[in-house]
PDB file of N, CA and C in Angstrom:
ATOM      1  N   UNK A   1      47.627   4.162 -50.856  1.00  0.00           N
ATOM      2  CA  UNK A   1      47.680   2.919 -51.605  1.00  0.00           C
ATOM      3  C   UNK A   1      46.463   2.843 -52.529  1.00  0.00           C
ATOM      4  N   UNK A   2      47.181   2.547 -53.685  1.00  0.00           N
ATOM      5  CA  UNK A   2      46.023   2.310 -54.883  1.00  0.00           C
ATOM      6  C   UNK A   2      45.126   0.885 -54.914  1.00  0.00           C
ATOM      7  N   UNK A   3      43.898   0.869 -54.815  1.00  0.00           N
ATOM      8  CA  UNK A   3      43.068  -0.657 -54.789  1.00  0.00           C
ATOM      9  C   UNK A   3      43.102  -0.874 -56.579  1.00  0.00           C
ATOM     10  N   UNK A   4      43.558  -2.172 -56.725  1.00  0.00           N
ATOM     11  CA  UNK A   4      43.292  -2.732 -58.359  1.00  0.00           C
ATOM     12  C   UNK A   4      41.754  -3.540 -58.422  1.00  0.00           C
ATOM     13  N   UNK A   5      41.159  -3.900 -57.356  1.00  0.00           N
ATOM     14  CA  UNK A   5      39.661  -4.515 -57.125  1.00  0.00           C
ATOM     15  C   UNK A   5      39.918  -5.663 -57.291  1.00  0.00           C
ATOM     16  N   UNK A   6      41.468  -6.540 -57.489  1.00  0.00           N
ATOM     17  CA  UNK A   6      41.554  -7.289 -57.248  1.00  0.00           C
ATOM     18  C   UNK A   6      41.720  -8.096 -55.853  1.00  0.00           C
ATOM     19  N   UNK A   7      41.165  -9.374 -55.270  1.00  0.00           N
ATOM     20  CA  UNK A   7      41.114 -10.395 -54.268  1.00  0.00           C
ATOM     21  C   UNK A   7      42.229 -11.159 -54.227  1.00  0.00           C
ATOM     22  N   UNK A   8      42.825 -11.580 -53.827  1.00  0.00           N
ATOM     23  CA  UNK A   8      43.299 -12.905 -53.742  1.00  0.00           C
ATOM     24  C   UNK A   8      42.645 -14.283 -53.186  1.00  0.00           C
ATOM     25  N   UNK A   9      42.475 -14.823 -53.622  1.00  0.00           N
ATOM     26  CA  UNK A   9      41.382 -15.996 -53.135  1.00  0.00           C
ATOM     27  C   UNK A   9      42.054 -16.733 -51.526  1.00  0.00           C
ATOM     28  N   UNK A  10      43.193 -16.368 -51.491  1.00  0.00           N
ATOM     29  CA  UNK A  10      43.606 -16.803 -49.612  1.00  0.00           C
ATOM     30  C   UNK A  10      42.783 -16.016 -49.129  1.00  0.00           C
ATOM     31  N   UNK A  11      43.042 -14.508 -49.373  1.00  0.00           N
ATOM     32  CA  UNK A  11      42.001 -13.590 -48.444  1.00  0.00           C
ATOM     33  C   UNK A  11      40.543 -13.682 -48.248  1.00  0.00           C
ATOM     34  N   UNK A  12      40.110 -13.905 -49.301  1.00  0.00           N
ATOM     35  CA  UNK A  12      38.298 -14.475 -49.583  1.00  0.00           C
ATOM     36  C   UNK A  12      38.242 -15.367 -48.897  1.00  0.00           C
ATOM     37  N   UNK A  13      39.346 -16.777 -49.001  1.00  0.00           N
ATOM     38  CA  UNK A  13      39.061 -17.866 -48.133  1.00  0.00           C
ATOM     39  C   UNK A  13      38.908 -17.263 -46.440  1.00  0.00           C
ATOM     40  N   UNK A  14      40.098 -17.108 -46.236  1.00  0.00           N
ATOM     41  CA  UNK A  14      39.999 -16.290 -44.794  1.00  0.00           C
ATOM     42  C   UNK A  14      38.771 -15.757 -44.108  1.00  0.00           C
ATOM     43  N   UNK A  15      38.170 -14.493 -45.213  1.00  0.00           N
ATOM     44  CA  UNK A  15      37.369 -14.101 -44.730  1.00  0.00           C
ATOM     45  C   UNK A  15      35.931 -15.092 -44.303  1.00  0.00           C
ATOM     46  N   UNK A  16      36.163 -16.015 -44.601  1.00  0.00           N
ATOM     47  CA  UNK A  16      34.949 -16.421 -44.823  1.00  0.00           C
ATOM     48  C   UNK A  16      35.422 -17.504 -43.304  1.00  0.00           C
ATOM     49  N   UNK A  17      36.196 -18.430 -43.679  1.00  0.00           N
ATOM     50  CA  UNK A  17      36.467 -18.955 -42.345  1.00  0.00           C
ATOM     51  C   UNK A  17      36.815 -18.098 -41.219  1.00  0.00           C
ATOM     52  N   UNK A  18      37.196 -16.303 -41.187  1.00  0.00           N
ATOM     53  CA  UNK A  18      37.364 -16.040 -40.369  1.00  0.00           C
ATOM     54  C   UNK A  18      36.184 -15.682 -39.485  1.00  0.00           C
ATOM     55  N   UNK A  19      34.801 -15.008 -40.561  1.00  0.00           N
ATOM     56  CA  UNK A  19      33.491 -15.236 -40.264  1.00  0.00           C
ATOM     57  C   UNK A  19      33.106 -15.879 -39.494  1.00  0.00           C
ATOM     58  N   UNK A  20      32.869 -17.670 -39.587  1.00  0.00           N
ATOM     59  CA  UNK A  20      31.966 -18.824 -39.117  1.00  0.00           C
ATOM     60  C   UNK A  20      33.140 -19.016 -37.862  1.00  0.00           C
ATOM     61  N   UNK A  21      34.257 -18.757 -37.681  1.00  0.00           N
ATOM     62  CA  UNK A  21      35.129 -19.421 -36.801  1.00  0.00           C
ATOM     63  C   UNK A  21      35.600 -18.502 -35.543  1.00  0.00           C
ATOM     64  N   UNK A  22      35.332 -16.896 -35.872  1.00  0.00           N
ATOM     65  CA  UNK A  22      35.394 -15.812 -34.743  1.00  0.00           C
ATOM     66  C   UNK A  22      34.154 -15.196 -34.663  1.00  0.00           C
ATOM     67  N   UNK A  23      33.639 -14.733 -35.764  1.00  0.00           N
ATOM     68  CA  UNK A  23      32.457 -13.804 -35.031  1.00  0.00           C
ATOM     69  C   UNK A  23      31.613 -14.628 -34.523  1.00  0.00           C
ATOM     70  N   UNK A  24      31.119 -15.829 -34.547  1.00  0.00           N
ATOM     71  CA  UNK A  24      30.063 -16.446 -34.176  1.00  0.00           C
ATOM     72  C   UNK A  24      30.915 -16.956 -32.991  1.00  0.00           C
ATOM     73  N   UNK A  25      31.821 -17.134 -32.504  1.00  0.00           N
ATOM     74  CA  UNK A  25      32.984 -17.753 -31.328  1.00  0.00           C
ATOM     75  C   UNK A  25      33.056 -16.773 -30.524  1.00  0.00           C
ATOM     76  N   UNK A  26      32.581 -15.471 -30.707  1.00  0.00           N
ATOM     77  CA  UNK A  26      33.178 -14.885 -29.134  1.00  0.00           C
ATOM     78  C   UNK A  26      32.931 -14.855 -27.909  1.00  0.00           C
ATOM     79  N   UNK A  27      32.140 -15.693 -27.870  1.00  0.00           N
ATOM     80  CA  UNK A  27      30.874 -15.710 -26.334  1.00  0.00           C
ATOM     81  C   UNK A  27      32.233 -17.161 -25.971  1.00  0.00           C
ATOM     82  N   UNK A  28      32.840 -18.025 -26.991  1.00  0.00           N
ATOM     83  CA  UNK A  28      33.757 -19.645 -26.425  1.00  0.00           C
ATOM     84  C   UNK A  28      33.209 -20.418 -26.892  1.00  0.00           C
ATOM     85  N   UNK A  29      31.738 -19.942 -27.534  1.00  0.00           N
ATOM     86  CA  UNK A  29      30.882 -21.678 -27.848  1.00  0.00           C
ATOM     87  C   UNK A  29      31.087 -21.370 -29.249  1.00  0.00           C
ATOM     88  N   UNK A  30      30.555 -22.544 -29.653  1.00  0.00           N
ATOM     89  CA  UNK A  30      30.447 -22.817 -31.553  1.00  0.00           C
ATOM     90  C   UNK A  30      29.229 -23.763 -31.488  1.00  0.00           C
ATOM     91  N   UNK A  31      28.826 -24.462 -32.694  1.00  0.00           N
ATOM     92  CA  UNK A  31      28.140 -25.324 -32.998  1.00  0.00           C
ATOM     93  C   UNK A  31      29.136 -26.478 -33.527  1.00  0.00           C
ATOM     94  N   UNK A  32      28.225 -27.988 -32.728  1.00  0.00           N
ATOM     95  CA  UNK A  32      29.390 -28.713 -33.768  1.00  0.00           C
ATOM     96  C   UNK A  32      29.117 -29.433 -34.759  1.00  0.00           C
ATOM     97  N   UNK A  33      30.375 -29.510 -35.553  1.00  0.00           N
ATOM     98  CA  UNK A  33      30.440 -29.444 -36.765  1.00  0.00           C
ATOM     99  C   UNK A  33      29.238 -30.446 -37.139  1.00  0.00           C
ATOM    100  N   UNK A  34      28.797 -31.780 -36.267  1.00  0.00           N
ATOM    101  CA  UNK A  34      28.175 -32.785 -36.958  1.00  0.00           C
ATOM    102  C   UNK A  34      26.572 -32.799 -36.431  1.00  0.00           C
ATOM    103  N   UNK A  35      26.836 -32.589 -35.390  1.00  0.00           N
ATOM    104  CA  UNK A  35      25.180 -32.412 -34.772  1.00  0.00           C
ATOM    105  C   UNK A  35      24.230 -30.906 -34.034  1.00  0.00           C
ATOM    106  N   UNK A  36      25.345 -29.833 -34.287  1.00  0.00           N
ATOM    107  CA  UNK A  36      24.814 -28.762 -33.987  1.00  0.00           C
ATOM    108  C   UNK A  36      24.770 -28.054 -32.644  1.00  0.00           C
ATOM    109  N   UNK A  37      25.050 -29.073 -31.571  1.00  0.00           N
ATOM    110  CA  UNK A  37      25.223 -29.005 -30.513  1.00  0.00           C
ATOM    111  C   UNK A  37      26.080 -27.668 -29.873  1.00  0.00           C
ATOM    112  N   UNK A  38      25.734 -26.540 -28.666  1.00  0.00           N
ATOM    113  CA  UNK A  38      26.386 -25.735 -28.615  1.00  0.00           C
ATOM    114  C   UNK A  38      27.797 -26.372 -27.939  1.00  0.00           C
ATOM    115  N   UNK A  39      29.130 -25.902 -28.197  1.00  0.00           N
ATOM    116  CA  UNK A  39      30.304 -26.151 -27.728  1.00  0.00           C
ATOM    117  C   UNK A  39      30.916 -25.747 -27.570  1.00  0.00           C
ATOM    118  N   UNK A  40      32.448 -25.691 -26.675  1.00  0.00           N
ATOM    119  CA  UNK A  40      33.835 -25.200 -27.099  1.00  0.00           C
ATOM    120  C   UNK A  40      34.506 -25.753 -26.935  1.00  0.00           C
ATOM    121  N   UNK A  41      34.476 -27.245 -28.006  1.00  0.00           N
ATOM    122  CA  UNK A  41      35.804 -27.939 -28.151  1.00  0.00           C
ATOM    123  C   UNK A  41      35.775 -27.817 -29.483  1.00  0.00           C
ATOM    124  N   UNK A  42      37.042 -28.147 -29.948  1.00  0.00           N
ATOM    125  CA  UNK A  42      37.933 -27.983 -31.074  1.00  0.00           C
ATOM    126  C   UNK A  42      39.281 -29.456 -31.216  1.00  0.00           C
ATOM    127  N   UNK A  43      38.322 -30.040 -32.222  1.00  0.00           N
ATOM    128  CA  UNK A  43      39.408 -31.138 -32.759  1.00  0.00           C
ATOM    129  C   UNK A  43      40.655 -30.598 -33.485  1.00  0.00           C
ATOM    130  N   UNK A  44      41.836 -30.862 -33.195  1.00  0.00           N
ATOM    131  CA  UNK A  44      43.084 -30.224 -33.311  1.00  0.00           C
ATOM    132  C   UNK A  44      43.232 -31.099 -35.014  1.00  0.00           C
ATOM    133  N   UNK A  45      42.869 -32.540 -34.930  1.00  0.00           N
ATOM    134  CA  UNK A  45      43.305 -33.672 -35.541  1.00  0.00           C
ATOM    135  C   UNK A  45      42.331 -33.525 -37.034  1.00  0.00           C
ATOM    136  N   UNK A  46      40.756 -32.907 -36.843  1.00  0.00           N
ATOM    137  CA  UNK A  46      39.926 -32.646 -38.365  1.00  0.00           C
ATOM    138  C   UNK A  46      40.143 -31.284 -38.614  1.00  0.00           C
ATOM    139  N   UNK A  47      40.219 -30.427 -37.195  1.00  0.00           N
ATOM    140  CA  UNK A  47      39.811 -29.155 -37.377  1.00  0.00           C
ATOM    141  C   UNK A  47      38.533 -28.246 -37.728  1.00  0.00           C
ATOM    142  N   UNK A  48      37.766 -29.254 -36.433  1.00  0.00           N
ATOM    143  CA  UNK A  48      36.451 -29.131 -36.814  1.00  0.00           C
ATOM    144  C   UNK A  48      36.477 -28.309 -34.941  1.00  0.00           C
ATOM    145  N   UNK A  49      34.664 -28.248 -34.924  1.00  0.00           N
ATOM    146  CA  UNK A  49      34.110 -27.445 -33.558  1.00  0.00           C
ATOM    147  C   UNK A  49      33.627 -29.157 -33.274  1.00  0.00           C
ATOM    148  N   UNK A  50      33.632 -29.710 -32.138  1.00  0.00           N
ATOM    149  CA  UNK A  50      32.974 -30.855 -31.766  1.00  0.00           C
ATOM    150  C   UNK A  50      32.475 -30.838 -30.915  1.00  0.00           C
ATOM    151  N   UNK A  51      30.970 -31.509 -30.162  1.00  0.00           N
ATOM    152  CA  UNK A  51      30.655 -31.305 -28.801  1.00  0.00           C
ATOM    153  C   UNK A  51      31.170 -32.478 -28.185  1.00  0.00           C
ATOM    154  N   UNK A  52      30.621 -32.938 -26.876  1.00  0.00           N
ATOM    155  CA  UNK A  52      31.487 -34.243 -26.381  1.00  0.00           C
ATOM    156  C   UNK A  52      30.779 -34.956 -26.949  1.00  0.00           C
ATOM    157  N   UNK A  53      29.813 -35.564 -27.148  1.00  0.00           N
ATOM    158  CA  UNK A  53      29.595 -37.091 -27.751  1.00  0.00           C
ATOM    159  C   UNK A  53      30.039 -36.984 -29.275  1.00  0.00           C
ATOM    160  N   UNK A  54      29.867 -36.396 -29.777  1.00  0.00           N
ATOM    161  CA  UNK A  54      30.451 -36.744 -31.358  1.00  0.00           C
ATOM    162  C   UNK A  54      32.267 -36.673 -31.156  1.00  0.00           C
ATOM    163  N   UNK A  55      33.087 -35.715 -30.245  1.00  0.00           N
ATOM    164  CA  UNK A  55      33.601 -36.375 -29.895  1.00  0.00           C
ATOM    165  C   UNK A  55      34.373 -37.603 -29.221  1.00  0.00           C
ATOM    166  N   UNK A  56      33.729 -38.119 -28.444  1.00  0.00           N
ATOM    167  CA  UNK A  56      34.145 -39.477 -28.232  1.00  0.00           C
ATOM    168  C   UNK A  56      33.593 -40.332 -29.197  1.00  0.00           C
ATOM    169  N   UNK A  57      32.474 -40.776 -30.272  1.00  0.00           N
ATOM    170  CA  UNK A  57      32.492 -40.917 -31.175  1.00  0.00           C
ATOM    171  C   UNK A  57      33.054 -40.801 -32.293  1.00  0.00           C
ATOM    172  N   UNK A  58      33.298 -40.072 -32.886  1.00  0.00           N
ATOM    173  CA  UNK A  58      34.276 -39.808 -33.974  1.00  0.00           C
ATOM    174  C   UNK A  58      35.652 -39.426 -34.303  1.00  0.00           C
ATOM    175  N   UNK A  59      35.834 -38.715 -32.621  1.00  0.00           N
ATOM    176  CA  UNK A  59      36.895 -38.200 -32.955  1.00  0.00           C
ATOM    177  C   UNK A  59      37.946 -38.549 -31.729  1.00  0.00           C
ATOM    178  N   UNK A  60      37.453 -40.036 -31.163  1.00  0.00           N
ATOM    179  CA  UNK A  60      38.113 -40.533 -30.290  1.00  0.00           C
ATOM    180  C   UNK A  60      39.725 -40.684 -30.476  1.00  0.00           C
ATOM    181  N   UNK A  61      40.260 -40.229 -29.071  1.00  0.00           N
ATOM    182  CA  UNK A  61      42.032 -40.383 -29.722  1.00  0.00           C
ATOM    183  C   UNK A  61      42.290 -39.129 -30.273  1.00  0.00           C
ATOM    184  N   UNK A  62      41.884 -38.201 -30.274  1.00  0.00           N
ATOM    185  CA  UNK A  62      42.131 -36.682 -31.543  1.00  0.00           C
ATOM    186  C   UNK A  62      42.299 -36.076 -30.047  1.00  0.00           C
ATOM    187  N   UNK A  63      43.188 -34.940 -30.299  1.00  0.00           N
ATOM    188  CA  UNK A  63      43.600 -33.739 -29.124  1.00  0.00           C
ATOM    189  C   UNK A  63      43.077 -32.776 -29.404  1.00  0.00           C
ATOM    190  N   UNK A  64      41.997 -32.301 -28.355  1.00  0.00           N
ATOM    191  CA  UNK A  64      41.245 -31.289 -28.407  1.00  0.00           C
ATOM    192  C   UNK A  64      41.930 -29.591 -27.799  1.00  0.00           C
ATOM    193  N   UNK A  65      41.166 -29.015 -28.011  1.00  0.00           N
ATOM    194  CA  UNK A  65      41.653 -27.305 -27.145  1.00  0.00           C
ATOM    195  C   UNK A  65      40.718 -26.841 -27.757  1.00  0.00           C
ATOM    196  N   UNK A  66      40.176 -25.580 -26.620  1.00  0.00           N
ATOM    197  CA  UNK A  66      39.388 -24.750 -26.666  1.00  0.00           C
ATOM    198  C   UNK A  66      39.214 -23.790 -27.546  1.00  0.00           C
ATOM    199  N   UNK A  67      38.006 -23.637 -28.257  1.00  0.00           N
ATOM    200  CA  UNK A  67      37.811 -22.391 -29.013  1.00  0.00           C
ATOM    201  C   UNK A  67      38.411 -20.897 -28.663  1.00  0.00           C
ATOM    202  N   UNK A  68      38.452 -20.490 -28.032  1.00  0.00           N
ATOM    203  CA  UNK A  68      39.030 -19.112 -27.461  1.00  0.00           C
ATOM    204  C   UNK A  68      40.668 -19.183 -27.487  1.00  0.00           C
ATOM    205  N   UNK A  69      41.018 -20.415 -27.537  1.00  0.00           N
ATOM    206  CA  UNK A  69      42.278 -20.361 -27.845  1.00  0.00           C
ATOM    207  C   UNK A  69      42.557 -20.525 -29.057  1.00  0.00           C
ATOM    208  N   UNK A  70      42.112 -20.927 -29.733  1.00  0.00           N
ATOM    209  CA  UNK A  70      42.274 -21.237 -31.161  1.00  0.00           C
ATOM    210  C   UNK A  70      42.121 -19.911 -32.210  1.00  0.00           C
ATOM    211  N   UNK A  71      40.868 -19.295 -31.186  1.00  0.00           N
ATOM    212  CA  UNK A  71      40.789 -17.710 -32.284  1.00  0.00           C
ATOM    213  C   UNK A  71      42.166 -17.206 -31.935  1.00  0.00           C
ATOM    214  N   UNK A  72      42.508 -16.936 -30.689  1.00  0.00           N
ATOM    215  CA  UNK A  72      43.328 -15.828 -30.406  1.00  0.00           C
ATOM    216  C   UNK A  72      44.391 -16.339 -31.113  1.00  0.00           C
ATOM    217  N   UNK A  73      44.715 -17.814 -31.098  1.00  0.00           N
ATOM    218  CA  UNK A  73      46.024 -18.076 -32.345  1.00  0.00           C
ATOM    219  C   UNK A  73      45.780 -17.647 -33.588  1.00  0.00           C
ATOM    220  N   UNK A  74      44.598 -18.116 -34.584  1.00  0.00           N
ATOM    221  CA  UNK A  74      44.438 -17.569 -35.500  1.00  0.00           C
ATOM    222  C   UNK A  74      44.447 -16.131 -36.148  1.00  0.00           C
ATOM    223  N   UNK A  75      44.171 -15.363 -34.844  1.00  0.00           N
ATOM    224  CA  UNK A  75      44.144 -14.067 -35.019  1.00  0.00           C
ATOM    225  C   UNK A  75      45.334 -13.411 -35.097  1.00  0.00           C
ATOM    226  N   UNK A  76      46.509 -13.638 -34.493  1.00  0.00           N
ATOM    227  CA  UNK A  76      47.468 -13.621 -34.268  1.00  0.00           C
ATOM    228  C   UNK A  76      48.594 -14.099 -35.240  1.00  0.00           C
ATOM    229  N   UNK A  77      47.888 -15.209 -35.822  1.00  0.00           N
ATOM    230  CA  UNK A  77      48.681 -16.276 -37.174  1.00  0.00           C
ATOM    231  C   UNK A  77      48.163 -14.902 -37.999  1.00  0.00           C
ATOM    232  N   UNK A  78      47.395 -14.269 -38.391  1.00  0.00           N
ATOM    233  CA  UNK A  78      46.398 -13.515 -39.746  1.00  0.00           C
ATOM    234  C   UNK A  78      47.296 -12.248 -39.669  1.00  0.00           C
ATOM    235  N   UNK A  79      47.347 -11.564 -38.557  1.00  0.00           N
ATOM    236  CA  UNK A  79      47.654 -10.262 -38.077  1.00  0.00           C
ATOM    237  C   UNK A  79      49.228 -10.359 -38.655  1.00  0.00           C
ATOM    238  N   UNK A  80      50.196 -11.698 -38.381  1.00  0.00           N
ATOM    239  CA  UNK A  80      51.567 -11.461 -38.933  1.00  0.00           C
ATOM    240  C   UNK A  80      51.266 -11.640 -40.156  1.00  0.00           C
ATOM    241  N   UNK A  81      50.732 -12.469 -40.769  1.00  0.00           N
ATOM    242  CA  UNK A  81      50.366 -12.529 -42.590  1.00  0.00           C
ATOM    243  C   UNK A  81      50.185 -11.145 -43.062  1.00  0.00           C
ATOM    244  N   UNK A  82      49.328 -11.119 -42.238  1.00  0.00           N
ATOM    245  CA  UNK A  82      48.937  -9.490 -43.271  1.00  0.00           C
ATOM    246  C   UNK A  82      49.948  -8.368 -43.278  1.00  0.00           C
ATOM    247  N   UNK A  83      50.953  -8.045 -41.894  1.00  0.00           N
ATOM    248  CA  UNK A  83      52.279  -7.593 -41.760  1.00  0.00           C
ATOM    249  C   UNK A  83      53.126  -7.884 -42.501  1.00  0.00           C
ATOM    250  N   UNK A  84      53.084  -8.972 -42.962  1.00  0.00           N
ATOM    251  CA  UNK A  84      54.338  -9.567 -43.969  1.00  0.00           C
ATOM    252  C   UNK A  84      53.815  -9.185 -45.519  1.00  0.00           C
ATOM    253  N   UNK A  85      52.824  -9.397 -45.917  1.00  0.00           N
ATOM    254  CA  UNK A  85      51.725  -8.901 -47.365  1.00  0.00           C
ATOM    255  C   UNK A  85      52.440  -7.771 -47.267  1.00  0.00           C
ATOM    256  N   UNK A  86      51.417  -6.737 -46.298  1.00  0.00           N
ATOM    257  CA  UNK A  86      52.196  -5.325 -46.446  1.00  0.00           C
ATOM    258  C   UNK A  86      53.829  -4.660 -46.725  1.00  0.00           C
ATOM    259  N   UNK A  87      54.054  -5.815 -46.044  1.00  0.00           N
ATOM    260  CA  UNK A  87      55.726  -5.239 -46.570  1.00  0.00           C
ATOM    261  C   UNK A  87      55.949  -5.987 -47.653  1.00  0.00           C
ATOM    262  N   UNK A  88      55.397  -6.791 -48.575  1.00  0.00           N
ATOM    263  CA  UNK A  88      56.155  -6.821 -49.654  1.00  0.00           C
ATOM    264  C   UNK A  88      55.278  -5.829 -50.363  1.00  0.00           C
ATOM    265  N   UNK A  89      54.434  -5.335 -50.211  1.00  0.00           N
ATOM    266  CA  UNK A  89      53.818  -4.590 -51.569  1.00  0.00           C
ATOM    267  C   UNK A  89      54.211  -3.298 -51.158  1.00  0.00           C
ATOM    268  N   UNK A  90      54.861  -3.048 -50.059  1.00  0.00           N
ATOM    269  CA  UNK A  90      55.571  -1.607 -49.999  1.00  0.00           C
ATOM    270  C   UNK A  90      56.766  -1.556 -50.315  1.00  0.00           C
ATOM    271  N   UNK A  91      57.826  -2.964 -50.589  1.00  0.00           N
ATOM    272  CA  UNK A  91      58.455  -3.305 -51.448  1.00  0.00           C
ATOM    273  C   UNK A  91      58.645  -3.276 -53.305  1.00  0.00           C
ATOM    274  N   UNK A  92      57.417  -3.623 -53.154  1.00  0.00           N
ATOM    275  CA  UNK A  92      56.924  -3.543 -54.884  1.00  0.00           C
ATOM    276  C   UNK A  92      56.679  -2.370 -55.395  1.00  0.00           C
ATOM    277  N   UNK A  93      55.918  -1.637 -54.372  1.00  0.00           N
ATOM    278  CA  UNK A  93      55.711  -0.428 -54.559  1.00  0.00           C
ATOM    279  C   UNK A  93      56.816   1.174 -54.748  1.00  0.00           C
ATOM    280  N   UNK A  94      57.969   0.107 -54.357  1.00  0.00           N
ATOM    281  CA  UNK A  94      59.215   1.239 -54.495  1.00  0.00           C
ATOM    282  C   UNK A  94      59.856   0.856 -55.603  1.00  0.00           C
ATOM    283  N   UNK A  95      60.087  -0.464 -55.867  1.00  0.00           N
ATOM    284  CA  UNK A  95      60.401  -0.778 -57.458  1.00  0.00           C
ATOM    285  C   UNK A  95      59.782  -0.585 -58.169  1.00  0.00           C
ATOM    286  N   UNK A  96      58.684  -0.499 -57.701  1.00  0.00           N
ATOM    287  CA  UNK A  96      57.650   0.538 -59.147  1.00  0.00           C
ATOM    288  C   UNK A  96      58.004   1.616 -59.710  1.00  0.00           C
ATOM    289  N   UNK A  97      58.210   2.043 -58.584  1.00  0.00           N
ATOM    290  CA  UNK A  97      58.322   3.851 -58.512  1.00  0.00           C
ATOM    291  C   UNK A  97      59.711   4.075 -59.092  1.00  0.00           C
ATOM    292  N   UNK A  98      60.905   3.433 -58.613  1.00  0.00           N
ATOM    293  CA  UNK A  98      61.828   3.691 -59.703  1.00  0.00           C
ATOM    294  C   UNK A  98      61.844   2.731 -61.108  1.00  0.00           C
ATOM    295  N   UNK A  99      61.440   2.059 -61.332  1.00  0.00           N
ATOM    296  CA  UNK A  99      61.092   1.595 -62.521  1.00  0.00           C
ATOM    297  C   UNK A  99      60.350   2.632 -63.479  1.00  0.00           C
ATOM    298  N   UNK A 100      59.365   3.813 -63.048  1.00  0.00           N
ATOM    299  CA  UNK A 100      59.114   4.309 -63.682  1.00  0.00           C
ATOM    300  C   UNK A 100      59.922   5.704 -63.416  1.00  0.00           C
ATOM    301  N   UNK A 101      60.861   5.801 -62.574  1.00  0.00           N
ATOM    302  CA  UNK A 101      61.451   7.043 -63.033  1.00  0.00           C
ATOM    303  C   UNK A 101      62.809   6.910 -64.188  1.00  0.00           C
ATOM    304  N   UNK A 102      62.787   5.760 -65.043  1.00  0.00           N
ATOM    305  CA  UNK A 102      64.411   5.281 -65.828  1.00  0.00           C
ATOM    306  C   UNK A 102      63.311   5.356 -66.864  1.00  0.00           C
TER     307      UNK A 102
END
């Protein structure tokens, strides 16, 4: 496969939330989002990292779940994206190819 050095800005986005939201997550903790606090809760409702008092503060009433679950979904959500990318550009890549043999 040929690289054009072009990005797509989903992927840039990704990378970057995939950065702050797994590699720094694999131990279960995070920082949260408002006071820094180490954690592993996860507001379902902002989609933020929260510890408990800023959650019951702010984000009272919001359904939480654990960081470690949230990567392994995400990871899992990324892994079929990128399966599905690939097959269309191995798609494209065959209409190319007879496009340039006519």
């Amino acid at each position: 496969t040929q690289s054009t050095g072009f990005v797509p800005f989903h992927f840039l986005l990704f990378e970057v939330l995939f950065f702050h939201f797994f590699k720094q997550k694999k131990e279960g903790k995070g920082s949260c989002s408002r006071c820094q606090v180490a954690t592993s809760s996860f507001c379902e409702t902002c989609q933020q990292i929260v510890c408990g008092e800023c959650g019951v503060r702010f984000h009272n009433g919001h359904p939480f779940s654990d960081i470690l679950t949230r990567v392994q979904e995400k990871k899992t959500k990324f892994g079929n994206f990128i399966n599905e990318v690939q097959g269309h550009l191995q798609q494209t890549q065959i209409k190319c190819k007879k496009l340039s043999l006519i």
